[in-house]
Protein backbone atom coordinates (compact mmCIF):
# COMPACT_ATOMS: atom_id res chain seq x y z
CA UNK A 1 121.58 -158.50 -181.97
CA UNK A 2 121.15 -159.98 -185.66
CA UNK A 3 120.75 -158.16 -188.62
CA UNK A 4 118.48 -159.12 -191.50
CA UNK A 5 121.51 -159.54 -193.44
CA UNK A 6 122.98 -161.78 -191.24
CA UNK A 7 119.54 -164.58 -190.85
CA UNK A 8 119.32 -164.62 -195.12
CA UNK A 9 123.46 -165.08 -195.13
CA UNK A 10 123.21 -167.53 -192.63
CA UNK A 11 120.40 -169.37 -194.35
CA UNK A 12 122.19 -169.12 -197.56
CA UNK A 13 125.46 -171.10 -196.24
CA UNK A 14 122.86 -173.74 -194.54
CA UNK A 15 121.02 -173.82 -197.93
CA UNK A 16 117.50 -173.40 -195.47
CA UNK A 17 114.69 -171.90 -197.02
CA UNK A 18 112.62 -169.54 -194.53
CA UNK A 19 110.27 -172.46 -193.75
CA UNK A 20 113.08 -174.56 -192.71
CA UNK A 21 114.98 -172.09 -190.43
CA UNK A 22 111.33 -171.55 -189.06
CA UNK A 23 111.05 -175.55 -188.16
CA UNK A 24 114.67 -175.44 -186.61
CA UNK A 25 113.97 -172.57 -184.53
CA UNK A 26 110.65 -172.97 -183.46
CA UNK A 27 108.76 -170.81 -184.33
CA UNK A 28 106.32 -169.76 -187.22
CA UNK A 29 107.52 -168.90 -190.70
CA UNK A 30 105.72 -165.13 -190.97
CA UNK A 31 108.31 -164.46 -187.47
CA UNK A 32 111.04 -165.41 -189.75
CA UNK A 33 109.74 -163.49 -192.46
CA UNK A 34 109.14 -160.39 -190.76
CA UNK A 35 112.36 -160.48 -189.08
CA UNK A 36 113.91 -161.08 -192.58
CA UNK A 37 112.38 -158.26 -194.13
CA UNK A 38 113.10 -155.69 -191.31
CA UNK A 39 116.10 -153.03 -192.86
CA UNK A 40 119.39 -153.66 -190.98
CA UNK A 41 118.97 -154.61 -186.94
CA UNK A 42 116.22 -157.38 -186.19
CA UNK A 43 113.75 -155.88 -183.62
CA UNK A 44 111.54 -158.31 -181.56
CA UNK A 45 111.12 -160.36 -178.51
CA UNK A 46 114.43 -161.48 -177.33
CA UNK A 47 113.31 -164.74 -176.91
CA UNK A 48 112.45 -165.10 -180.61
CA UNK A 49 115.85 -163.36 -181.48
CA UNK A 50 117.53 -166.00 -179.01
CA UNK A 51 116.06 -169.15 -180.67
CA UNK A 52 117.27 -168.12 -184.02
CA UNK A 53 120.38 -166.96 -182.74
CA UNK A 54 120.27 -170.85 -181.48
CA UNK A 55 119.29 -172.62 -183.94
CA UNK A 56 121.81 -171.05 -186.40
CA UNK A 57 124.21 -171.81 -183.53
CA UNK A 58 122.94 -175.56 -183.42
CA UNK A 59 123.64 -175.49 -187.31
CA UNK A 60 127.46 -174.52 -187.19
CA UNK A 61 127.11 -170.89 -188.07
CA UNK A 62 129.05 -168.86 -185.98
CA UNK A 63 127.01 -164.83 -186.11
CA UNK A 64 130.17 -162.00 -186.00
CA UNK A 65 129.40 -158.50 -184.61
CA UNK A 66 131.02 -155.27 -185.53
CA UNK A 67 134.64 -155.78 -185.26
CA UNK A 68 134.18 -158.94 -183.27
CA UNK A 69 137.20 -161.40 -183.64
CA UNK A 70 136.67 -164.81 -184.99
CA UNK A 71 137.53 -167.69 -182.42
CA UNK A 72 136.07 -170.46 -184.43
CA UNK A 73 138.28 -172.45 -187.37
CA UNK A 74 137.31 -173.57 -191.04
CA UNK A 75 135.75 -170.94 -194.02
CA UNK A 76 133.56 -168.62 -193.19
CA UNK A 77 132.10 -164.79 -194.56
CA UNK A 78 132.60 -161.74 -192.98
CA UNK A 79 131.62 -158.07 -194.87
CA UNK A 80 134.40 -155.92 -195.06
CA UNK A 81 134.26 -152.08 -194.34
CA UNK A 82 134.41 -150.33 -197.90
CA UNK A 83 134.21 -146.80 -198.64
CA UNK A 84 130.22 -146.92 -198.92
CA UNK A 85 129.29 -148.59 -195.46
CA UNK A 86 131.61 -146.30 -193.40
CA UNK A 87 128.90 -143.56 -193.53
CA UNK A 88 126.73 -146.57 -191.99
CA UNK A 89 125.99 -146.69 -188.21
CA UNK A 90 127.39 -150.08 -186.99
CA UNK A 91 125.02 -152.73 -186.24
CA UNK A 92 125.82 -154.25 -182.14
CA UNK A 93 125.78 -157.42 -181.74
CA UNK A 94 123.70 -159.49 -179.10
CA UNK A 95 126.98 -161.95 -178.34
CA UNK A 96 129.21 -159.14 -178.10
CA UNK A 97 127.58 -156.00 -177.15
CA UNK A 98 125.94 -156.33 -173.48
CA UNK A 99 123.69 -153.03 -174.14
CA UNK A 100 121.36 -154.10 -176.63
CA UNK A 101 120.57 -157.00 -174.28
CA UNK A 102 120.06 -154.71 -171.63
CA UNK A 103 117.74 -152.79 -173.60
CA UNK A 104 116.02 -155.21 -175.46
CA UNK A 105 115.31 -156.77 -172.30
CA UNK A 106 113.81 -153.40 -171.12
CA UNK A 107 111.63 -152.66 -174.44
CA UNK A 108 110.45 -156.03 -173.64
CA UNK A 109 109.82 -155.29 -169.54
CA UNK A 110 107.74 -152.29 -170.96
CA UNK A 111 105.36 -154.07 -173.29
């Protein structure tokens, strides 16, 4: 998945404002703030999560998950573990981790 961190970062390098990312992605700009303003892992239709995942995607941003190597070139961010965030539970990531697809996709299935 994407964390809320990870849209406004992504924005940031882009230099998109919310209403911007919302026009690239599709979809309307309370979505994008809402999903902004959730604490740590975006919840929502996996559909929505996919077009933003896209659209960032589109834009050149390449999304890391937790311990996820880098196979892309050129500068980039990436948070590094300090002593604070180890007490943290890690955040999965929808283009590594195949289980919050899976149940994402169920959540969805039951709504």
């Amino acid at each position: 998945m994407i964390t809320s961190q990870q849209m406004r970062a992504a924005r940031a390098l882009l230099g998109l404002d919310q209403r911007q990312l919302a026009e690239l992605a599709g979809l309307s700009l309370p979505t994008i703030q809402r999903m902004e303003s959730s604490d740590g892992q975006v919840r929502g239709v996996v559909d929505t999560l996919v077009k933003v995942i896209t659209a960032f995607e589109s834009a050149g941003i390449e999304l890391l998950g937790e311990n996820a190597p880098s196979t892309g070139v050129g500068r980039g961010v990436r948070l590094r573990e300090t002593a604070s965030s180890r007490s943290r539970k890690p955040v999965p990531s929808m283009l590594y981790d195949k289980a919050p697809i899976e149940q994402a996709a169920s959540e969805d299935a039951e709504r």
